[in-house]
C-alpha atoms as a PDB file:
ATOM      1  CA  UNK A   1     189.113  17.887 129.661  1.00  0.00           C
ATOM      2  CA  UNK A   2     187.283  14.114 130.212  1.00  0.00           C
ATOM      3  CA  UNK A   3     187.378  14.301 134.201  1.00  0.00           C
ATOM      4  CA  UNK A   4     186.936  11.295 135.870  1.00  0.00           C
ATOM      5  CA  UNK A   5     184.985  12.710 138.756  1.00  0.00           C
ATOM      6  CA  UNK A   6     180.977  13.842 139.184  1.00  0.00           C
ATOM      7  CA  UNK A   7     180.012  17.185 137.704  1.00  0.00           C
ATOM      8  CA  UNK A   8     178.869  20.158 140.294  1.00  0.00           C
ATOM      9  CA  UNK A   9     175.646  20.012 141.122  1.00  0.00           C
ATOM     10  CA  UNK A  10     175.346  16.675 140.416  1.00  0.00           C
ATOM     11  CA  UNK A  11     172.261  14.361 142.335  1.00  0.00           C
ATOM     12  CA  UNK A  12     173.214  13.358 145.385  1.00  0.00           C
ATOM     13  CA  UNK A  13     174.674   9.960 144.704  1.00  0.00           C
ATOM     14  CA  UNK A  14     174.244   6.943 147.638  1.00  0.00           C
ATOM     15  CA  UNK A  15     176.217   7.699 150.975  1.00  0.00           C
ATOM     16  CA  UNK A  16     179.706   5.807 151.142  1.00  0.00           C
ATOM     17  CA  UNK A  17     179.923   2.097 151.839  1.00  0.00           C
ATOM     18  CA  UNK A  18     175.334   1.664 151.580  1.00  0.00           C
ATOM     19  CA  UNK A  19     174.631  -0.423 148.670  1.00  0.00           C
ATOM     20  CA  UNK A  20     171.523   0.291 146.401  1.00  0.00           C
ATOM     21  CA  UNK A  21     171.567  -3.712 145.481  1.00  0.00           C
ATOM     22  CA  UNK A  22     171.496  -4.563 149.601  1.00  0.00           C
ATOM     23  CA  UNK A  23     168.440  -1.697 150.325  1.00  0.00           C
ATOM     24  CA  UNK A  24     166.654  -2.581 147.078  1.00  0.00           C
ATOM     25  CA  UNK A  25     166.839   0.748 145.750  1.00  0.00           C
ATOM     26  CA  UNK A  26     168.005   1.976 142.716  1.00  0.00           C
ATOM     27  CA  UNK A  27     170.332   4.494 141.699  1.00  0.00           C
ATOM     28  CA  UNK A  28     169.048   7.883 140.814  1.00  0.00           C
ATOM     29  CA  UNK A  29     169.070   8.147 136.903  1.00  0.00           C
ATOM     30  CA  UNK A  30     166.889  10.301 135.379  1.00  0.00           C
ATOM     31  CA  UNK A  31     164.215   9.076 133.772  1.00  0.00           C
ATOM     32  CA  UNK A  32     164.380  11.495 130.637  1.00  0.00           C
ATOM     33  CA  UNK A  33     167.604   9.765 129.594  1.00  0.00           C
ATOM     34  CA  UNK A  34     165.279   6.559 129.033  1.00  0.00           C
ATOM     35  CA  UNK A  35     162.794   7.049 126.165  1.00  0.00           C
ATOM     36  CA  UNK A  36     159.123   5.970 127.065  1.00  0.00           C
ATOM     37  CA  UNK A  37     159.450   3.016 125.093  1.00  0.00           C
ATOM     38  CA  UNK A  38     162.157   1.454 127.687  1.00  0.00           C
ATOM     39  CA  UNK A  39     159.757   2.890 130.432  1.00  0.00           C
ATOM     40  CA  UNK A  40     156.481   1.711 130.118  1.00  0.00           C
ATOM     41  CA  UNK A  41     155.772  -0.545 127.201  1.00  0.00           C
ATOM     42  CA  UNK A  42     157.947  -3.841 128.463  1.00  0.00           C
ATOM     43  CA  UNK A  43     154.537  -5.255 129.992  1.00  0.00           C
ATOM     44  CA  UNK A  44     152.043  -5.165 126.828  1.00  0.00           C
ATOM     45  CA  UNK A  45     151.413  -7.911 124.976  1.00  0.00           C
ATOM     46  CA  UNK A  46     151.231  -8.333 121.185  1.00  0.00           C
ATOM     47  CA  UNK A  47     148.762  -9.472 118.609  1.00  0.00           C
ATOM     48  CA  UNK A  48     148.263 -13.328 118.950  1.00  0.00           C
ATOM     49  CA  UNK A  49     149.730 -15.643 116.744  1.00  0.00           C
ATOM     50  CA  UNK A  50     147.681 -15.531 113.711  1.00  0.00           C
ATOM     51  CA  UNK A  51     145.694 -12.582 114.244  1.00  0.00           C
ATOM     52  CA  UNK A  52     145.720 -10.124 111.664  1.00  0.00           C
ATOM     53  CA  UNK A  53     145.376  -6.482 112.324  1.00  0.00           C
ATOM     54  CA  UNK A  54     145.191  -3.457 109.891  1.00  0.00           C
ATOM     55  CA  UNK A  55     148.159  -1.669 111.461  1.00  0.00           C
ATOM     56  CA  UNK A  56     151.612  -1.758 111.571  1.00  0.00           C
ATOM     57  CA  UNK A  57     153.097  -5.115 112.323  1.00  0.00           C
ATOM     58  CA  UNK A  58     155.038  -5.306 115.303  1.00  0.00           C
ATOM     59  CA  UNK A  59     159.039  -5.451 115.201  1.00  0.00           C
ATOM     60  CA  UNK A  60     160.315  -9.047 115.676  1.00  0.00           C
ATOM     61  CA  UNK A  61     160.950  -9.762 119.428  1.00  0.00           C
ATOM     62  CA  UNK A  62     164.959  -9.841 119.136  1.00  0.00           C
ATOM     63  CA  UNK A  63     165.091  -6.735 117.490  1.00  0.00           C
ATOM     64  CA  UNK A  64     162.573  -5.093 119.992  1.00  0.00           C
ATOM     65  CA  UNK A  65     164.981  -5.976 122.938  1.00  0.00           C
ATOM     66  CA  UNK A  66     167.945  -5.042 121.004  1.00  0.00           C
ATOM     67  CA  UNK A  67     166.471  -1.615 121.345  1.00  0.00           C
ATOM     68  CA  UNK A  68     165.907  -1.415 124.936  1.00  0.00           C
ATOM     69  CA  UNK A  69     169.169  -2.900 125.905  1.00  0.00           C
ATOM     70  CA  UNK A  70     170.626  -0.113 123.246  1.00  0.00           C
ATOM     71  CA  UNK A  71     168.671   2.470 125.546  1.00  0.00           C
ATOM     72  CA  UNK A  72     169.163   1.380 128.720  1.00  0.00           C
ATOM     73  CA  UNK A  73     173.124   1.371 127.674  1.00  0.00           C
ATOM     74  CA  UNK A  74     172.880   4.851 126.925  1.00  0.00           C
ATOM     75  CA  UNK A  75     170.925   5.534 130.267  1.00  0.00           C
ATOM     76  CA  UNK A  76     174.041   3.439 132.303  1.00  0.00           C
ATOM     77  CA  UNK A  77     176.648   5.458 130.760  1.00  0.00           C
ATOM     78  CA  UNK A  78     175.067   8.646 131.563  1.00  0.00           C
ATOM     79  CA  UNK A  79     174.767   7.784 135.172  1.00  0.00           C
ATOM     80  CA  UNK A  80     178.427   6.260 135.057  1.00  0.00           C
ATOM     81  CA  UNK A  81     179.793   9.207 133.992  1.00  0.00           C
ATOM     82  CA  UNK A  82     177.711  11.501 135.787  1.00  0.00           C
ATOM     83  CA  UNK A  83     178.452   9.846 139.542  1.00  0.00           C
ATOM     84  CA  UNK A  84     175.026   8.314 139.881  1.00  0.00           C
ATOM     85  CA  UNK A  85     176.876   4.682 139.869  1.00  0.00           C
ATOM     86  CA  UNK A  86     179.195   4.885 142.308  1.00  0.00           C
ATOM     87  CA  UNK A  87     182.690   3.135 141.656  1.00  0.00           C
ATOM     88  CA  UNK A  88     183.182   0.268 144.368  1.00  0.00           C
ATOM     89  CA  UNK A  89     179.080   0.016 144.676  1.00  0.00           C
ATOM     90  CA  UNK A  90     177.148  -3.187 143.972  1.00  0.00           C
ATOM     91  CA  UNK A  91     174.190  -2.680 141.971  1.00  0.00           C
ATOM     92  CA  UNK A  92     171.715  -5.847 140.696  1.00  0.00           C
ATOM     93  CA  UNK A  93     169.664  -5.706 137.487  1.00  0.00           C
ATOM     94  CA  UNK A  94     166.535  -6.207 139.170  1.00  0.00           C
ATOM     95  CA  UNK A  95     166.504  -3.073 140.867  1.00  0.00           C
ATOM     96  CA  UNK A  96     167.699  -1.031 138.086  1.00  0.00           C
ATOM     97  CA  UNK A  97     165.496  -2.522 136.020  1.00  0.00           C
ATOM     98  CA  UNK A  98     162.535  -1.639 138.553  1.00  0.00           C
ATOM     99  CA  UNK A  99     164.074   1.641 138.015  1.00  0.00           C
ATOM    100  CA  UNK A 100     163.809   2.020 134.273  1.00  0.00           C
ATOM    101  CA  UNK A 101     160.607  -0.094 134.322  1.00  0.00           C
ATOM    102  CA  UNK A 102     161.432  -2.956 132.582  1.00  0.00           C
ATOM    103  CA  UNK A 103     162.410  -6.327 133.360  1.00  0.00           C
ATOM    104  CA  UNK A 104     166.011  -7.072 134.575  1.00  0.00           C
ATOM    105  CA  UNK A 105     167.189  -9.148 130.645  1.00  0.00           C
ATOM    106  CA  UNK A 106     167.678  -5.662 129.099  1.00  0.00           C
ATOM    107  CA  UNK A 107     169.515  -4.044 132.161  1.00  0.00           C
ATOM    108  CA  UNK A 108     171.834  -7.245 132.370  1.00  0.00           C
ATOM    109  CA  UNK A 109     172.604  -7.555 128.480  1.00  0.00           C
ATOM    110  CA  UNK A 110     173.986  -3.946 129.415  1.00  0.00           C
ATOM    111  CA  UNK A 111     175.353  -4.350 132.237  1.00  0.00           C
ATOM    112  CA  UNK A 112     177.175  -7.703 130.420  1.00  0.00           C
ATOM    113  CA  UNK A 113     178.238  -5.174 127.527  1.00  0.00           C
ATOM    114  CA  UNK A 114     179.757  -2.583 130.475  1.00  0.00           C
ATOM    115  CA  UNK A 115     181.519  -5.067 131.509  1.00  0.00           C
ATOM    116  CA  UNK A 116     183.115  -6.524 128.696  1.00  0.00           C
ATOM    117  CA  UNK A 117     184.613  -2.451 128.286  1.00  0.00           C
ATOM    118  CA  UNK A 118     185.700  -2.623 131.649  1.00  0.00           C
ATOM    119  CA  UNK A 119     182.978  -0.551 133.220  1.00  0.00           C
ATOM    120  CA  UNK A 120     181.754  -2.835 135.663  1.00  0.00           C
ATOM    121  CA  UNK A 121     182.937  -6.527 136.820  1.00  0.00           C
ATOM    122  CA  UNK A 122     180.356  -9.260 137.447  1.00  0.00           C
ATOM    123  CA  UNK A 123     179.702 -10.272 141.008  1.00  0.00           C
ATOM    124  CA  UNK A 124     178.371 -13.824 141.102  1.00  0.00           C
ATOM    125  CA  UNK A 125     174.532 -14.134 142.574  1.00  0.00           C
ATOM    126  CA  UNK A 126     174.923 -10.258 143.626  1.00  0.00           C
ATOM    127  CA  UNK A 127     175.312  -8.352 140.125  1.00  0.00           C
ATOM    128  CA  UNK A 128     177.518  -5.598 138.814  1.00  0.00           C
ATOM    129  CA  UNK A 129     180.276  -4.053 140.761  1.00  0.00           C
ATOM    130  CA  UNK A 130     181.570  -0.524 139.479  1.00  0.00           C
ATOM    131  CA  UNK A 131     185.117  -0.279 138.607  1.00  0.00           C
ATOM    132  CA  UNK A 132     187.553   1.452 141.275  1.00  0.00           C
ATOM    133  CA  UNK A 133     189.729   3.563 139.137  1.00  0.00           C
ATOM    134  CA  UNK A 134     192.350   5.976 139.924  1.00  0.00           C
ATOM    135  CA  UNK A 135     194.747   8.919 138.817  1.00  0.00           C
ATOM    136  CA  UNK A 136     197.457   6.527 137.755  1.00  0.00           C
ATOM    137  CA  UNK A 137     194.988   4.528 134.996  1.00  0.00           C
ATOM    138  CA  UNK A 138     193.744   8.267 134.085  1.00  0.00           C
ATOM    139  CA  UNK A 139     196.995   9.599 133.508  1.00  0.00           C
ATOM    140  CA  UNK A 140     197.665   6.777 131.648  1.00  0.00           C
ATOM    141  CA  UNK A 141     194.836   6.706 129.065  1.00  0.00           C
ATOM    142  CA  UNK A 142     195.871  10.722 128.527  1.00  0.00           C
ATOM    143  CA  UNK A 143     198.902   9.387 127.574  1.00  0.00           C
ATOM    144  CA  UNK A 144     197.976   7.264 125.259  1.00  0.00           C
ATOM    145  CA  UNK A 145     195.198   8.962 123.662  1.00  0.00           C
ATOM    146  CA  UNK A 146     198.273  11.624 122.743  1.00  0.00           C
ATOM    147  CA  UNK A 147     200.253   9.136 121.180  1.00  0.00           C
ATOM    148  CA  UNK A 148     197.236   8.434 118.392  1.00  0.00           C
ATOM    149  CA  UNK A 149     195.681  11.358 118.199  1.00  0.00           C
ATOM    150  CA  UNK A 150     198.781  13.977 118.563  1.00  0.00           C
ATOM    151  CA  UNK A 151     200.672  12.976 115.364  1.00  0.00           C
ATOM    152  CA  UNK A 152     197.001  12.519 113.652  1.00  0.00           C
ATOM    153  CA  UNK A 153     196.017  15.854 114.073  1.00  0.00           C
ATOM    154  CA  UNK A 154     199.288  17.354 113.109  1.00  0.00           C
ATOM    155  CA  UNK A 155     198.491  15.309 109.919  1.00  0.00           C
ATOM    156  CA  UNK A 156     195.536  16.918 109.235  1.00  0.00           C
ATOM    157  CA  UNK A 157     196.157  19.704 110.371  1.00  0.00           C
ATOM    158  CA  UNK A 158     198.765  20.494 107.130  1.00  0.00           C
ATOM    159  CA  UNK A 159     196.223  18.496 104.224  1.00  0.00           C
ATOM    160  CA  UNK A 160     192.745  19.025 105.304  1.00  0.00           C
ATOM    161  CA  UNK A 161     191.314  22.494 104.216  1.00  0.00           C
ATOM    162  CA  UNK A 162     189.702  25.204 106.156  1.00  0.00           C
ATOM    163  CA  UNK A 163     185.821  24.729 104.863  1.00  0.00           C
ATOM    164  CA  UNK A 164     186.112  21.392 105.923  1.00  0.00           C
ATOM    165  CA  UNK A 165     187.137  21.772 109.207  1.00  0.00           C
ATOM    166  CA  UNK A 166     184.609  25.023 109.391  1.00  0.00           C
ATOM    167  CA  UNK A 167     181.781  22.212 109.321  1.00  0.00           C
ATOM    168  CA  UNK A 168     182.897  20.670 113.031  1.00  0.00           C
ATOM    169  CA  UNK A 169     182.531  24.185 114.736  1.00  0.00           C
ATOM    170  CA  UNK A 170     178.091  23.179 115.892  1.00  0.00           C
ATOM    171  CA  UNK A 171     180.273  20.012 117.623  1.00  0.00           C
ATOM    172  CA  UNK A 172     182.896  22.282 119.274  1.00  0.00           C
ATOM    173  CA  UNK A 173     179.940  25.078 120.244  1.00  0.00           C
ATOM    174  CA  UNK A 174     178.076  21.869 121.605  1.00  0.00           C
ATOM    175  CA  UNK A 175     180.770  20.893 124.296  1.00  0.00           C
ATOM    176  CA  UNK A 176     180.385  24.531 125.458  1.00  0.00           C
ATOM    177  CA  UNK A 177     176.751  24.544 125.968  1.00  0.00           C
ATOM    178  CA  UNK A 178     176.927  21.397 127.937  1.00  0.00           C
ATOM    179  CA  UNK A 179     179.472  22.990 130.193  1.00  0.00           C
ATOM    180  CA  UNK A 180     177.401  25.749 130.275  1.00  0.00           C
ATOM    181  CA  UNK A 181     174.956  24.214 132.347  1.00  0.00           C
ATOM    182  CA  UNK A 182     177.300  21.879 133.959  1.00  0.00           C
ATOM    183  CA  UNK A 183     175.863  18.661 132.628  1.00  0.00           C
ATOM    184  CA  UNK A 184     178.365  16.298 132.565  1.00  0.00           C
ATOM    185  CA  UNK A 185     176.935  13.327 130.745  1.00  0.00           C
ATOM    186  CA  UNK A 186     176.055  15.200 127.813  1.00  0.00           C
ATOM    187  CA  UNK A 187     179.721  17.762 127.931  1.00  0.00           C
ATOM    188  CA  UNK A 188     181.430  13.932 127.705  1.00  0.00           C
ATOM    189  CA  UNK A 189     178.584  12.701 124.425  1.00  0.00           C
ATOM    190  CA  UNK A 190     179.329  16.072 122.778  1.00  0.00           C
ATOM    191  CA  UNK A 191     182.996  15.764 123.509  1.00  0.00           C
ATOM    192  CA  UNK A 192     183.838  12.136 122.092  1.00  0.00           C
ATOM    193  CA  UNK A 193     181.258  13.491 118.577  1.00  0.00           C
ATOM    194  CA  UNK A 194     184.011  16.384 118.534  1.00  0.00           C
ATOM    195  CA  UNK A 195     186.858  14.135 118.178  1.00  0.00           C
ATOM    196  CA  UNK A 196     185.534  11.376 116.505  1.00  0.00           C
ATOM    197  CA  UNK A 197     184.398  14.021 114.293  1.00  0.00           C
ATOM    198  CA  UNK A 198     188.468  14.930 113.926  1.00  0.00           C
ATOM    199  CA  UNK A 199     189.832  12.074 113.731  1.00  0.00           C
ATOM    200  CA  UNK A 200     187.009  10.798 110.793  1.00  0.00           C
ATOM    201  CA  UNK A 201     188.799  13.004 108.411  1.00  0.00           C
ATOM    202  CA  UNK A 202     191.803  10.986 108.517  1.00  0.00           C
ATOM    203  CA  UNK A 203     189.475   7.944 106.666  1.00  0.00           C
ATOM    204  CA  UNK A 204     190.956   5.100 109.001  1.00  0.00           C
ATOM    205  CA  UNK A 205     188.192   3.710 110.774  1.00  0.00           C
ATOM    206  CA  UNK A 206     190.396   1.338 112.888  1.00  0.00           C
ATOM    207  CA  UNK A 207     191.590   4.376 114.701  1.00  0.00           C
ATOM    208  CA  UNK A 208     188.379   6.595 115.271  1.00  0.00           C
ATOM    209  CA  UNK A 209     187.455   3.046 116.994  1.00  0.00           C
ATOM    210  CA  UNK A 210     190.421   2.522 118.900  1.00  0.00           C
ATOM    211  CA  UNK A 211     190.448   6.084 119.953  1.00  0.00           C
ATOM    212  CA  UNK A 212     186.886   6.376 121.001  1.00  0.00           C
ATOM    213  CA  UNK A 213     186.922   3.300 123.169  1.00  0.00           C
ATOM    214  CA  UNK A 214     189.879   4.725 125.028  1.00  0.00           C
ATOM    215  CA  UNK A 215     188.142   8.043 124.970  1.00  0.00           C
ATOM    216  CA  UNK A 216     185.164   6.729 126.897  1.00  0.00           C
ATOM    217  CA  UNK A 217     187.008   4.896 129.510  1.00  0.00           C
ATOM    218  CA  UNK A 218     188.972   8.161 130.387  1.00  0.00           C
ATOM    219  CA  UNK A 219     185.264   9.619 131.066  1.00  0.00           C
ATOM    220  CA  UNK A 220     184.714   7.002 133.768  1.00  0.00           C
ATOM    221  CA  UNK A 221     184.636   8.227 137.365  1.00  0.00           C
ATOM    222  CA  UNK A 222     187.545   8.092 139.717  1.00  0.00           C
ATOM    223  CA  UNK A 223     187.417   6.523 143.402  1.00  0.00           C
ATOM    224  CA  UNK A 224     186.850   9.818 145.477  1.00  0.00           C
ATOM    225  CA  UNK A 225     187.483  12.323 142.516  1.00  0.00           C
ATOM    226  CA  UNK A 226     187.682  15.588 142.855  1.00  0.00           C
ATOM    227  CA  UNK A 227     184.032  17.329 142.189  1.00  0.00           C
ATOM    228  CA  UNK A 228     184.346  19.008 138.275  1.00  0.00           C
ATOM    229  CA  UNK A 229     183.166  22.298 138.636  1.00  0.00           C
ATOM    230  CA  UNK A 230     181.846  23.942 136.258  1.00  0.00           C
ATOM    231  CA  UNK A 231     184.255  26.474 135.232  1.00  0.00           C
ATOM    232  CA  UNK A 232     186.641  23.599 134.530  1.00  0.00           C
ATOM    233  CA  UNK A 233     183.884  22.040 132.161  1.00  0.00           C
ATOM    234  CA  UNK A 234     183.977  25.610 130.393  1.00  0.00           C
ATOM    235  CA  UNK A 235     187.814  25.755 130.316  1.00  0.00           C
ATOM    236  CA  UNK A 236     187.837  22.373 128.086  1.00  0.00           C
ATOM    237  CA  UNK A 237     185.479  23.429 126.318  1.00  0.00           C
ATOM    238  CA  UNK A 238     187.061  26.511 125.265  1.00  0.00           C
ATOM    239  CA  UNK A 239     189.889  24.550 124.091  1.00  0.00           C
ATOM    240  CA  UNK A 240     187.857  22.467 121.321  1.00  0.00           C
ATOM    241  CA  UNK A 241     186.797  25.635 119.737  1.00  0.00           C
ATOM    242  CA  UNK A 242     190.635  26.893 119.941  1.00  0.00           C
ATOM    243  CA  UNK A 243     191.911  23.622 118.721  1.00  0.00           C
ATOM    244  CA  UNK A 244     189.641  24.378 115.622  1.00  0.00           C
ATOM    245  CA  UNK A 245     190.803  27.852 114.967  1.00  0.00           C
ATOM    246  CA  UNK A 246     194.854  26.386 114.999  1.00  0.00           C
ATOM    247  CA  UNK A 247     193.344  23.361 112.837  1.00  0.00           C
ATOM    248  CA  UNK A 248     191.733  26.323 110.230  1.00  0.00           C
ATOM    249  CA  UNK A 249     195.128  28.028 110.256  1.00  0.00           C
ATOM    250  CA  UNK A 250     197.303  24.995 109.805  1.00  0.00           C
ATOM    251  CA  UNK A 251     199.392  26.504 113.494  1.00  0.00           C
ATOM    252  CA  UNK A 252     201.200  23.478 114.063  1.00  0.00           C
ATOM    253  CA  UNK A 253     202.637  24.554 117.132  1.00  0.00           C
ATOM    254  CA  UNK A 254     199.582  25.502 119.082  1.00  0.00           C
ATOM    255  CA  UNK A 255     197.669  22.051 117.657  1.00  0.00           C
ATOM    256  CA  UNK A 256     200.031  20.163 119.150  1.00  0.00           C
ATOM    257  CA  UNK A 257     200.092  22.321 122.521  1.00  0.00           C
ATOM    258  CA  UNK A 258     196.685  22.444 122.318  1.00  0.00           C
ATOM    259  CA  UNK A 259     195.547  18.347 122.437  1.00  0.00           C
ATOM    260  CA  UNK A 260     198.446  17.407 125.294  1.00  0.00           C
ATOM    261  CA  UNK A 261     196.813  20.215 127.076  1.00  0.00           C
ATOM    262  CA  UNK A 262     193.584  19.107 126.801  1.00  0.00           C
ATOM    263  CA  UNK A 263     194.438  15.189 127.822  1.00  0.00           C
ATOM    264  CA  UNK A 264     196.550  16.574 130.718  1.00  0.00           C
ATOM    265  CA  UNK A 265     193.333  18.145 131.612  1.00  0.00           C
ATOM    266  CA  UNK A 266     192.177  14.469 132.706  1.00  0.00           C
ATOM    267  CA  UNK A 267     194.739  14.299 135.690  1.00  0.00           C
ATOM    268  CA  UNK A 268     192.746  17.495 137.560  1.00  0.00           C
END
């Protein structure tokens, strides 16, 4: 399932031991995952105080950043996941913020954010080091993620009925077409909307939480991971739409088979 390694096919990520923050460079995320509004709208200036205008006013200036930071985020943990930021690598906010084109406040409120998940740790005066992780913390999250989710689904598995669990199957056909192509940011988006999507049904919020933070850190890359190819993508994929079918006929047995396979699939 979540591998913690870059997808096949994947853009070339920065050569071993070279550091984007010591070159100046940034890494390579695409620009598409960045709406134009974090792209090229950070430099214009507003109305001045006082002057009226016929339009639509402007959003307050907190609420404006909030936004960009929120985007940028979502542009960071697509490149996390997908390689570009490469665990062990230094990367500053300036130059990532050159990248995005906007100024290095947004890029560093995310960055912060990354860090208090565990993403990243802060480097004093040099910026954001990615986290080394390896097998051992993988396995580990797998293991845990089965203890909550395991006994959850076997729960709803006997009380939920079948036209409600009919509803999920676009989210389960959505982790296939990502695999299908081989992108690996959006298989791991798709895949966490899948289970939350689950685990909603049980009506305790605490847990989707708990279980979608834990999800997302298994999604983080590994230190010299194996390259997910994209057969393997397809293989996990395959198993949320089979997981839905035992779900629709209340098959206990397979459910259960079914999610410890799927975690296990992290240690590949």
């Amino acid at each position: 399932m979540e591998q913690g390694s870059a997808r096949e096919g994947a853009r070339p990520a920065y050569a071993p031991g070279v550091s984007p923050y010591a070159s100046g460079d940034a890494p390579r995320v695409p620009q598409d995952r960045v709406p134009e509004q974090a792209r090229g709208r950070q430099g214009e200036e507003g109305p001045a105080r006082g002057e009226h205008t016929h339009s639509e006013p402007p959003a307050p200036r907190a609420v404006q950043r909030h936004s960009v930071r929120g985007q940028i985020l979502d542009a960071l943990r697509a490149a996390l996941v997908d390689g570009e930021l490469v665990p062990g690598q230094v990367y500053s906010a300036p130059a990532l913020g050159a990248r995005f084109g906007v100024s290095a406040t947004p890029v560093r409120e995310a960055m912060q954010r990354l860090a208090v998940e565990g993403a990243v740790e802060v480097v004093p005066n040099r910026g954001f080091r990615v986290t080394e992780r390896g097998p051992r913390e993988l396995a580990e999250l797998a293991e845990v993620r089965a203890l909550i989710e395991v006994p959850v689904m076997l729960s709803l598995a006997r009380t939920v009925p079948a036209h409600r669990w009919s509803v999920l199957r676009p989210l389960a056909e959505a982790t296939v077409a990502a695999a299908a192509v081989g992108d690996r940011a959006a298989y791991a988006e798709s895949d966490r909307a899948f289970h939350r999507a689950v685990l909603t049904l049980s009506g305790n919020e605490q847990l989707v939480t708990v279980a979608d933070e834990l999800h997302r850190r298994s999604q983080w890359p590994l230190v010299a991971g194996p390259v997910t190819h994209r057969a393997e993508l397809l293989a996990d994929a395959a198993e949320h739409t089979a997981l839905l079918d035992a779900l629709i006929a209340q098959d206990l047995t397979v459910v259960q088979a079914l999610v410890r396979e799927h975690f296990n699939g992290a240690d590949r």
